[in-house]
Protein backbone atom coordinates (compact mmCIF):
# COMPACT_ATOMS: atom_id res chain seq x y z
CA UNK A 1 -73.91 -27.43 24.40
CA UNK A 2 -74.94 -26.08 27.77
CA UNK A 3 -78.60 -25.29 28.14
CA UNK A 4 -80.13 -21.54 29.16
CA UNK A 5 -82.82 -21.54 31.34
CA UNK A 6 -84.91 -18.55 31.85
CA UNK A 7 -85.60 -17.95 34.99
CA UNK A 8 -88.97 -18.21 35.13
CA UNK A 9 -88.50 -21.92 34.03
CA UNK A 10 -85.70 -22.16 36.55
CA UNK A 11 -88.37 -21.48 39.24
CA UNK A 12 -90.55 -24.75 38.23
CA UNK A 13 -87.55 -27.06 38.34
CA UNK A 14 -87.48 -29.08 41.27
CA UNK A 15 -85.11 -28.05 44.28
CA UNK A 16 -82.54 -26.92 41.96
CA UNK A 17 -79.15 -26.07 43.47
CA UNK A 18 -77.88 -22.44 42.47
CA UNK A 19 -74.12 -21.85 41.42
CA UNK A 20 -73.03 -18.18 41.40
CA UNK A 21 -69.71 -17.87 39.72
CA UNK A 22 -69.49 -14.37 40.62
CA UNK A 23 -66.80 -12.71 43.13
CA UNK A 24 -67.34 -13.27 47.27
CA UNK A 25 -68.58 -9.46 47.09
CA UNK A 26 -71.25 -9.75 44.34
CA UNK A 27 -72.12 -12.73 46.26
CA UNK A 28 -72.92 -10.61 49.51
CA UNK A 29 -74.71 -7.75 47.76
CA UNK A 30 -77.45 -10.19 46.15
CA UNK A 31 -77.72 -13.46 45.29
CA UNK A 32 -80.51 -16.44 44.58
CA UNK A 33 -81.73 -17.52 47.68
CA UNK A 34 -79.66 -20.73 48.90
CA UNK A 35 -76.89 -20.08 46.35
CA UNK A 36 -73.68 -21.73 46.54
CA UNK A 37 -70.84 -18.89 45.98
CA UNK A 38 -67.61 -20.78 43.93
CA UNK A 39 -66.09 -17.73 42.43
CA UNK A 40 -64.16 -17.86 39.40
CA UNK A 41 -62.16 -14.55 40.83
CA UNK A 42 -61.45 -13.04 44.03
CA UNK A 43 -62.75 -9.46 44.59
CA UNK A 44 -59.44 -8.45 43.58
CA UNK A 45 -59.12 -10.38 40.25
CA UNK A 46 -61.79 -9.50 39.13
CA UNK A 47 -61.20 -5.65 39.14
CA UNK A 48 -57.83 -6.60 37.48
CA UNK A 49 -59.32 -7.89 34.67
CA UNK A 50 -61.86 -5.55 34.76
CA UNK A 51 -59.25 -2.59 34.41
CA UNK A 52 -57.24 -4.65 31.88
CA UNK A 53 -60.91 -4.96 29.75
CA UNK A 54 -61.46 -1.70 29.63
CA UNK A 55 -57.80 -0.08 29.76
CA UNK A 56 -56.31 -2.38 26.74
CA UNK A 57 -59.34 -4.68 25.56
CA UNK A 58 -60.92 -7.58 25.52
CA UNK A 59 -58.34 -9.86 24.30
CA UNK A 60 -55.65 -9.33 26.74
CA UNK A 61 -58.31 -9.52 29.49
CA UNK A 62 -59.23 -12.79 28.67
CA UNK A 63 -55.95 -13.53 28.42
CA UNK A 64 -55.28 -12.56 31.99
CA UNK A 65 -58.89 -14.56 33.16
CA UNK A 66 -57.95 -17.34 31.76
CA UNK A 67 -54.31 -17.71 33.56
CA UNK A 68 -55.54 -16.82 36.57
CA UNK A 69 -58.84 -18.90 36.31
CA UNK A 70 -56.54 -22.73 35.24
CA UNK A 71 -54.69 -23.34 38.12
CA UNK A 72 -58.07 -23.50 39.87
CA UNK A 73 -60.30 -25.02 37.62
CA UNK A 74 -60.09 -28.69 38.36
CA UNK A 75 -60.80 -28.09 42.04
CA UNK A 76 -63.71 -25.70 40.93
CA UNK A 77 -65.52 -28.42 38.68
CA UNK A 78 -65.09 -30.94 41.58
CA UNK A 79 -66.43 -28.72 43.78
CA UNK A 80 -69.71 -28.74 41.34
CA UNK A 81 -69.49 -32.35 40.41
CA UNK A 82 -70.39 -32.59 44.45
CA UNK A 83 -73.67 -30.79 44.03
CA UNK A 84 -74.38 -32.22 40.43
CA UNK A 85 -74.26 -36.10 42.05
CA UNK A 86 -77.02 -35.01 44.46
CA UNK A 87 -79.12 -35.85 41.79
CA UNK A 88 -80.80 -32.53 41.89
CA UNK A 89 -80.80 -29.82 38.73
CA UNK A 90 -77.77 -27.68 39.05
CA UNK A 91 -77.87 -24.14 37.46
CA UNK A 92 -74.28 -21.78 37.33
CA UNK A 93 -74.87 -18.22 36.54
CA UNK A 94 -73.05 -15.07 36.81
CA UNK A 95 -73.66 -10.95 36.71
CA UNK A 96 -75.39 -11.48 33.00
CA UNK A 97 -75.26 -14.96 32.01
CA UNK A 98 -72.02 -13.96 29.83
CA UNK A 99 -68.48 -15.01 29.97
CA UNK A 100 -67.88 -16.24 33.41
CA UNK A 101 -70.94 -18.87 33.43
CA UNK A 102 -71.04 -19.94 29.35
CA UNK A 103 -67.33 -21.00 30.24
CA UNK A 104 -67.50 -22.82 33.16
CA UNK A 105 -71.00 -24.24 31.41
CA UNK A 106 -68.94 -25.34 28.58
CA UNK A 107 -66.37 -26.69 30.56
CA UNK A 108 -68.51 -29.20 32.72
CA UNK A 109 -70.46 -30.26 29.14
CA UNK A 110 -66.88 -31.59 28.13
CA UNK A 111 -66.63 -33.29 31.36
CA UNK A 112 -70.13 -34.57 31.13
CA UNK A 113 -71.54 -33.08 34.10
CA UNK A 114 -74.99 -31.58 32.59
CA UNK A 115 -76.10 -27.92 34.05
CA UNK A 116 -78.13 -25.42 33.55
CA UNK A 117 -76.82 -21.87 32.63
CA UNK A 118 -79.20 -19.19 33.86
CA UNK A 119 -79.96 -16.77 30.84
CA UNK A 120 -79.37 -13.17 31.93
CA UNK A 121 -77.37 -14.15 34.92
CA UNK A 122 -78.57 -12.67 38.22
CA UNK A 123 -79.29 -9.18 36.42
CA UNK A 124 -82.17 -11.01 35.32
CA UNK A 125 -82.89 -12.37 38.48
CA UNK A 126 -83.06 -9.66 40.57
CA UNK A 127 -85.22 -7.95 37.71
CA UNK A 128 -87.88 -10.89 37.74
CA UNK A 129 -87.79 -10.61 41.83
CA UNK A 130 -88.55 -6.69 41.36
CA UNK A 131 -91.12 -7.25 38.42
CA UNK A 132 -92.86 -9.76 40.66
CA UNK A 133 -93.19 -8.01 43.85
CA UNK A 134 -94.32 -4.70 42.03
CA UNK A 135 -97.57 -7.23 40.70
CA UNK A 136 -97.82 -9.78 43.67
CA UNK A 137 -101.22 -10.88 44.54
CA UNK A 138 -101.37 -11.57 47.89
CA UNK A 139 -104.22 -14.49 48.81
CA UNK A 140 -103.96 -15.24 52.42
CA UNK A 141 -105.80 -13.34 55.39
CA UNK A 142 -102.85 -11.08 57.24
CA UNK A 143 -102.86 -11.29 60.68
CA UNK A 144 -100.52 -9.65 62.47
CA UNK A 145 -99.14 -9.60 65.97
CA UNK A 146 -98.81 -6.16 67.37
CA UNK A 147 -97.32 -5.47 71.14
CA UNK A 148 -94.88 -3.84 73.13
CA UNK A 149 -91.02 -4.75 72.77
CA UNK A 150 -90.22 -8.09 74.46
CA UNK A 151 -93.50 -9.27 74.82
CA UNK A 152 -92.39 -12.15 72.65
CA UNK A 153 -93.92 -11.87 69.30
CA UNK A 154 -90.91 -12.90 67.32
CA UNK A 155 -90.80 -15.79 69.32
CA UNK A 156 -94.48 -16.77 68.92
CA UNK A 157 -93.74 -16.54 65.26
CA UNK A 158 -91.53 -19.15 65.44
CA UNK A 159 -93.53 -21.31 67.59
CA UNK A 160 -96.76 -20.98 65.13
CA UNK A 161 -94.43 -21.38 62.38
CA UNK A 162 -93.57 -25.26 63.94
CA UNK A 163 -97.76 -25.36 64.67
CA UNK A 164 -97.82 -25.45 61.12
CA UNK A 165 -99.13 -22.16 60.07
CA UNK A 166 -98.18 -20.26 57.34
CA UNK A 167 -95.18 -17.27 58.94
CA UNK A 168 -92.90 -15.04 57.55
CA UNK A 169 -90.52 -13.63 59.87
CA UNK A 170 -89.68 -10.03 58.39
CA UNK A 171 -87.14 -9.49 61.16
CA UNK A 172 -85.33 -12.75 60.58
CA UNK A 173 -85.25 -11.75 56.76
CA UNK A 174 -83.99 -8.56 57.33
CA UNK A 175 -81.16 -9.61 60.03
CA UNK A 176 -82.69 -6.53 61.96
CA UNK A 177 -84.90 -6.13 64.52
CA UNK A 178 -86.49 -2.79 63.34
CA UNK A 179 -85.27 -0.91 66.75
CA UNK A 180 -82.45 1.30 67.88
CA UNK A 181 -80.95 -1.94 68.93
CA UNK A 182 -82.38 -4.07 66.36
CA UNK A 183 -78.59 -4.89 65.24
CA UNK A 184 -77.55 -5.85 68.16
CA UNK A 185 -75.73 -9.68 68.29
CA UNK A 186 -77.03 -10.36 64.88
CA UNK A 187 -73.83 -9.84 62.18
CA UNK A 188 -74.34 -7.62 59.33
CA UNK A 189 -78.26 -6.64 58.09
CA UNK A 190 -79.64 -8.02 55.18
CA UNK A 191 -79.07 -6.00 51.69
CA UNK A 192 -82.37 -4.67 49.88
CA UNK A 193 -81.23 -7.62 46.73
CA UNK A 194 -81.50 -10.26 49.62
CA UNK A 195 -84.04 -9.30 51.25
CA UNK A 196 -86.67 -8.72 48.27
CA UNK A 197 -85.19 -12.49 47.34
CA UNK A 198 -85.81 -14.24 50.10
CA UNK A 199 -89.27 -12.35 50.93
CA UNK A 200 -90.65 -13.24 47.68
CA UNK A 201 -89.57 -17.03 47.99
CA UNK A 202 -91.45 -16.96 51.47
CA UNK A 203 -94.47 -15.23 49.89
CA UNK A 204 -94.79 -17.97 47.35
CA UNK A 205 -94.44 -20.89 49.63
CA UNK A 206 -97.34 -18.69 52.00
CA UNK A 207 -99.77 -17.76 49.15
CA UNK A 208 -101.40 -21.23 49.42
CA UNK A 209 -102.06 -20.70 53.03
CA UNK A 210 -105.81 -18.91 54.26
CA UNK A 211 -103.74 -17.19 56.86
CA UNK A 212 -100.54 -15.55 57.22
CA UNK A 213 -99.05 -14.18 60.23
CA UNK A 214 -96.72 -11.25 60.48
CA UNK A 215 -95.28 -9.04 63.08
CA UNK A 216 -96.10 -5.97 63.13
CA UNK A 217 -93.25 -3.35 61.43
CA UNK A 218 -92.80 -0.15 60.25
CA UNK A 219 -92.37 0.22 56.04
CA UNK A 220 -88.64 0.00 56.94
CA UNK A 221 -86.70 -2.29 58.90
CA UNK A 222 -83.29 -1.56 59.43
CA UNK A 223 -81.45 -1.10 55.75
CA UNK A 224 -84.53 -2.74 53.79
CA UNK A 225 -88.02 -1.75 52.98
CA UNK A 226 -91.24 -3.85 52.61
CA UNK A 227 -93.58 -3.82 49.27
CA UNK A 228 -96.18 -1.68 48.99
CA UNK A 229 -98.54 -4.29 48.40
CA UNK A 230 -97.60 -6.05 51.69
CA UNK A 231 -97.36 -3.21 53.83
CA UNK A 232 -100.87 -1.88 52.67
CA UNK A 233 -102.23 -5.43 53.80
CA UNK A 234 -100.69 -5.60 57.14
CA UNK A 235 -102.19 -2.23 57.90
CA UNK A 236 -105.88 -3.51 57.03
CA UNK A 237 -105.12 -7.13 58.24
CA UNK A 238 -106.58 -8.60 61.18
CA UNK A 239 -104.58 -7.65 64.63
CA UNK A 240 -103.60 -9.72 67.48
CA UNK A 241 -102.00 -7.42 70.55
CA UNK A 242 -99.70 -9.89 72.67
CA UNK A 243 -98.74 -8.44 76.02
CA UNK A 244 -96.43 -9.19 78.63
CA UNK A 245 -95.80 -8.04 82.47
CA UNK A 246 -93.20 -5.55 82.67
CA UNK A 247 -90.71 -8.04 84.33
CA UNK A 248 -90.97 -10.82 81.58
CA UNK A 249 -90.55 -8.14 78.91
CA UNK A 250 -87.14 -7.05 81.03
CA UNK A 251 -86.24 -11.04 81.14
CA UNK A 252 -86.86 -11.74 77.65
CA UNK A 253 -85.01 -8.53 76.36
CA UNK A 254 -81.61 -9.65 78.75
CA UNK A 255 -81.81 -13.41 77.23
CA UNK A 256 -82.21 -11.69 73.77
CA UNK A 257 -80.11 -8.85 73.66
CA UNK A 258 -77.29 -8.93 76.66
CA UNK A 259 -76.73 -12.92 76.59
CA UNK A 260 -73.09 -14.29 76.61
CA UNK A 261 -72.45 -14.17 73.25
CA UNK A 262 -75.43 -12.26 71.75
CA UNK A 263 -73.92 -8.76 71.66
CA UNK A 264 -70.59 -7.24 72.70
CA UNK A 265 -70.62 -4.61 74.83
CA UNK A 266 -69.48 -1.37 72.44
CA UNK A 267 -72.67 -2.53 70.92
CA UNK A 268 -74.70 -1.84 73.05
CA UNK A 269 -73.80 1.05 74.63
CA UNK A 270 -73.42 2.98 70.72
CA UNK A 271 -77.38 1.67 70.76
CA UNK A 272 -77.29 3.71 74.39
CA UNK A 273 -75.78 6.94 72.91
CA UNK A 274 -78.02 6.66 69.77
CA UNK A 275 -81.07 7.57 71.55
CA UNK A 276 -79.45 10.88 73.29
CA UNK A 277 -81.40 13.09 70.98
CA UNK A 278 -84.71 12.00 72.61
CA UNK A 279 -83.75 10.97 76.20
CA UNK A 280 -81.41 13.64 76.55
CA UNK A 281 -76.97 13.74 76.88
CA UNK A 282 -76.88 13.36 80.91
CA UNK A 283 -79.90 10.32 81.28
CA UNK A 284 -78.33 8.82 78.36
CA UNK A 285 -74.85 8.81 80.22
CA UNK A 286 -76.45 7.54 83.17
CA UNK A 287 -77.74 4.73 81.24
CA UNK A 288 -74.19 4.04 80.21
CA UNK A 289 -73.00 4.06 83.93
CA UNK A 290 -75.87 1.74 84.88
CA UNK A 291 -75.13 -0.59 82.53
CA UNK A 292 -71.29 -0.51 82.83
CA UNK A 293 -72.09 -1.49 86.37
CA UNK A 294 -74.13 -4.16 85.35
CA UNK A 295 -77.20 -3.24 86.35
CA UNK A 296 -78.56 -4.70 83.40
CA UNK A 297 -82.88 -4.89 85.01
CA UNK A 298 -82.39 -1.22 85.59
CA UNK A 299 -81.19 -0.16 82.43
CA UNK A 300 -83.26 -2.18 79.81
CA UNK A 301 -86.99 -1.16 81.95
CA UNK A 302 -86.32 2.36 81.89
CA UNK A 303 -85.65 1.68 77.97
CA UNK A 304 -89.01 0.20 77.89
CA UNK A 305 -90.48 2.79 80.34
CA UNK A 306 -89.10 5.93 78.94
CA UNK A 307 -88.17 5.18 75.27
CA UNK A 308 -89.82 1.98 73.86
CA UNK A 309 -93.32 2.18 75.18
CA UNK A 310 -94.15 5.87 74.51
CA UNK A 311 -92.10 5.78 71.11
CA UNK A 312 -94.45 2.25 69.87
CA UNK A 313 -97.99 3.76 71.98
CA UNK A 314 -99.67 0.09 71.94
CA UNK A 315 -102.91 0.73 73.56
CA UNK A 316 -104.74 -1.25 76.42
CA UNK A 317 -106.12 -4.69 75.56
CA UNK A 318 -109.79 -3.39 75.88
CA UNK A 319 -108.87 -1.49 73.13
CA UNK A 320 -111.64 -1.74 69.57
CA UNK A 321 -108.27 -1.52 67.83
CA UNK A 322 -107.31 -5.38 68.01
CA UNK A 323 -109.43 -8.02 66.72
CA UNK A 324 -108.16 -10.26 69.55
CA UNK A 325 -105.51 -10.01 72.52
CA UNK A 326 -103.26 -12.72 74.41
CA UNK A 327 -101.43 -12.17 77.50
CA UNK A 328 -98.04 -13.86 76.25
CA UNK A 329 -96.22 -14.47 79.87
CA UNK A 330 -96.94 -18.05 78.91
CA UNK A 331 -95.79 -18.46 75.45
CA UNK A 332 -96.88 -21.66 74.69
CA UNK A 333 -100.44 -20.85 76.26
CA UNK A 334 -100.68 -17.53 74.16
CA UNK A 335 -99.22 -19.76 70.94
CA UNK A 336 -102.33 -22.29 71.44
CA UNK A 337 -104.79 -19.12 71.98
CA UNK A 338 -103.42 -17.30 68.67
CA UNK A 339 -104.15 -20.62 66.71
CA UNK A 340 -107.50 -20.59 67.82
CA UNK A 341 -108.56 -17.49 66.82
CA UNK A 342 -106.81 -18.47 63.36
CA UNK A 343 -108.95 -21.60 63.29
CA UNK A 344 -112.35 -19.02 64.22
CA UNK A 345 -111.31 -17.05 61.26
CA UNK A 346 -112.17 -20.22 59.11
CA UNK A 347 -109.51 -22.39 56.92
C-alpha cells in the first residue's frame, strides 16, 4: 500500500522530486517548490467532474474521472517511472491528499514503482509554509543593500550570491521588481502561495549562514508581501548604500528594461501613463513622444530625475544612515568591497 508522508517528514528526505496531480491552474496558483505538474485533468475536466460531484453525486463522478483519466494513464505512469529511476524519493500529491493522488499512488504500487503520497495534499503544504513563516527564527546578520534605481544592486546580489555568500533575491522571487515598471519583460508575477514557498525554502538553506544579504524593498513587492518577521529585520539590519553616476544608472536601466527582447513596447509606455497622477497628463505624454521617438537616454533620466529619485529619497553617502557605502560603477570592484565589510562584520 502506498505510504503517507507528512510533510514535515517529506522535508528531511533527501532531494525528493514533487508530483502534483492537480489541474495546470492549481498548478500556477501554488505549488511545492520544483514540482513537476502531470495533471490527471485539464482545467476543464476537472470542473466537469466537479459539477457532476456535486450536481448528481459521487458515484457518477467517479464514473466520469475514471473514463476520462484511462486513456491517459499509461503515458502518465511512464511519465513518473522517468523521475522514480532517478533514484531519488518521489512524492505525488494533490489539493488534499484524497482521490486524485491515493489513486494514482495505488496505481504505481501495482506497477511496482514505490512513492510517497503526501498526507493532506498541498492544503497541508501551504498551511505548514504559513505556520512556519508566522514562527521563523531568523539567525543570520541582515545586511541589506539600499540605493537609487539602476545603481545595480540586484545585480551585485547575484554576483555575491556566486562569491559564496548567503542571498536571497526578493525581486527574483517575486517576478517583480517592486517599481512602476517592475513588470516590465519579466512574464506574469509570482502568486502570494509561490512566493511564501519559495522564500521559506531560501530562508532555510540561509539560516546557517552569519550573514544574509537583501535588497532593500518595501513590505510589498508587486502582488506579494514579505513576513513580518523579515521585514522588521531588514529595517534594523545593517545597510550598505551602493551608488552609481547618473549615466551608468541610465545604461544599466536601457540593458535591463528596453533590451531587444526584455519588454515590448505597450509595456512600457502603460508603465509611462501609470505615473500621470504624480508627473502630471501633458509631461507624461511627452514622455510617451520621447520615447516613441526613441530617445530612450532622455526618457529613462528624467524618470530617475523627476520620479525615481525623489519618490526612493536615498541620502548622500556621508550620510550616519548607512553602516558602509560603495560606489558601484565598477561592479565587480563594489562586489569585492561589499564582501569585505561582510568579512569585518566577523563569520
Amino acid at each position: 500500500m502506498p505510504r503517507l508522508i507528512a510533510i514535515k517528514e517529506a522535508q528531511q528526505l533527501d532531494n525528493p522530486i514533487y508530483i502534483d496531480l492537480r489541474s495546470p491552474s492549481e498548478y500556477e496558483i501554488g505549488r511545492v517548490p520544483g514540482a513537476v505538474n502531470i495533471p490527471l485533468f485539464t482545467d476543464e475536466e476537472r470542473a466537469e467532474v466537479g459539477t457532476l460531484y456535486r450536481q448528481c453525486g459521487p458515484e457518477l463522478a467517479k464514473d466520469r474521472g475514471l473514463a476520462i483519466v484511462s486513456p491517459r494513464l499509461h503515458a502518465m505512469v511512464n511519465a513518473i517511472q522517468t523521475y522514480a529511476s532517478c533514484k531519488r524519493p518521489v512524492i505525488v500529491y494533490c489539493w488534499r491528499g484524497g482521490m486524485r493522488s491515493g489513486s494514482v499512488a495505488t496505481v504505481l504500487e501495482l506497477m511496482g514503482i514505490t512513492v510517497y503520497r503526501l498526507s493532506g495534499g498541498y492544503k497541508a503544504y501551504r498551511q505548514y509554509v504559513l505556520e512556519q513563516l508566522s514562527q521563523f527564527s531568523l539567525r543570520p546578520q541582515i545586511v541589506v543593500l539600499c540605493g537609487s534605481t539602476g545603481v545595480g544592486k540586484t545585480t551585485l546580489l547575484q554576483m555575491l550570491s556566486k562569491a559564496d555568500e548567503a542571498v536571497i533575491d526578493l525581486e527574483g522571487l517575486a517576478n517583480h521588481r517592486g517599481s512602476a515598471f517592475g513588470h516590465v519583460g519579466l512574464g506574469k508575477p509570482s502568486t502570494a502561495q509561490n512566493f511564501d514557498a519559495m522564500l521559506l525554502q531560501e530562508l532555510f538553506r540561509a539560516n546557517v549562514s552569519p550573514t544574509l544579504l537583501v535588497e532593500c524593498e518595501s513590505k510589498r513587492i508587486g502582488n506579494v508581501y514579505l513576513p513580518e518577521f523579515l521585514y522588521q529585520a531588514m529595517q534594523h539590519g545593517k545597510r550598505i548604500l551602493v551608488s552609481a553616476s547618473l549615466e551608468t544608472r541610465v545604461e544599466r536601466l536601457i540593458q535591463e528594461y528596453l533590451q531587444v527582447g526584455a519588454g515590448s513596447d505597450q509595456a512600457i509606455i502603460a508603465s509611462i501613463q501609470s505615473l500621470t497622477k504624480r508627473l502630471g497628463a501633458k509631461h507624461t505624454q511627452h514622455l510617451i513622444e520621447y520615447y516613441q521617438l526613441g530617445k530612450i537616454n532622455e526618457v529613462v533620466e528624467t524618470l530617475l530625475i523627476e520620479y525615481y529619485d525623489p519618490l526612493y529619497g536615498y541620502e548622500q553617502p556621508d550620510s550616519a544612515s548607512y553602516d558602509f557605502c560603495v560606489n558601484a560603477d565598477d561592479l565587480e570592484q563594489a562586489a569585492s568591497e561589499i564582501q569585505r565589510y561582510i568579512v569585518s562584520l566577523g563569520r
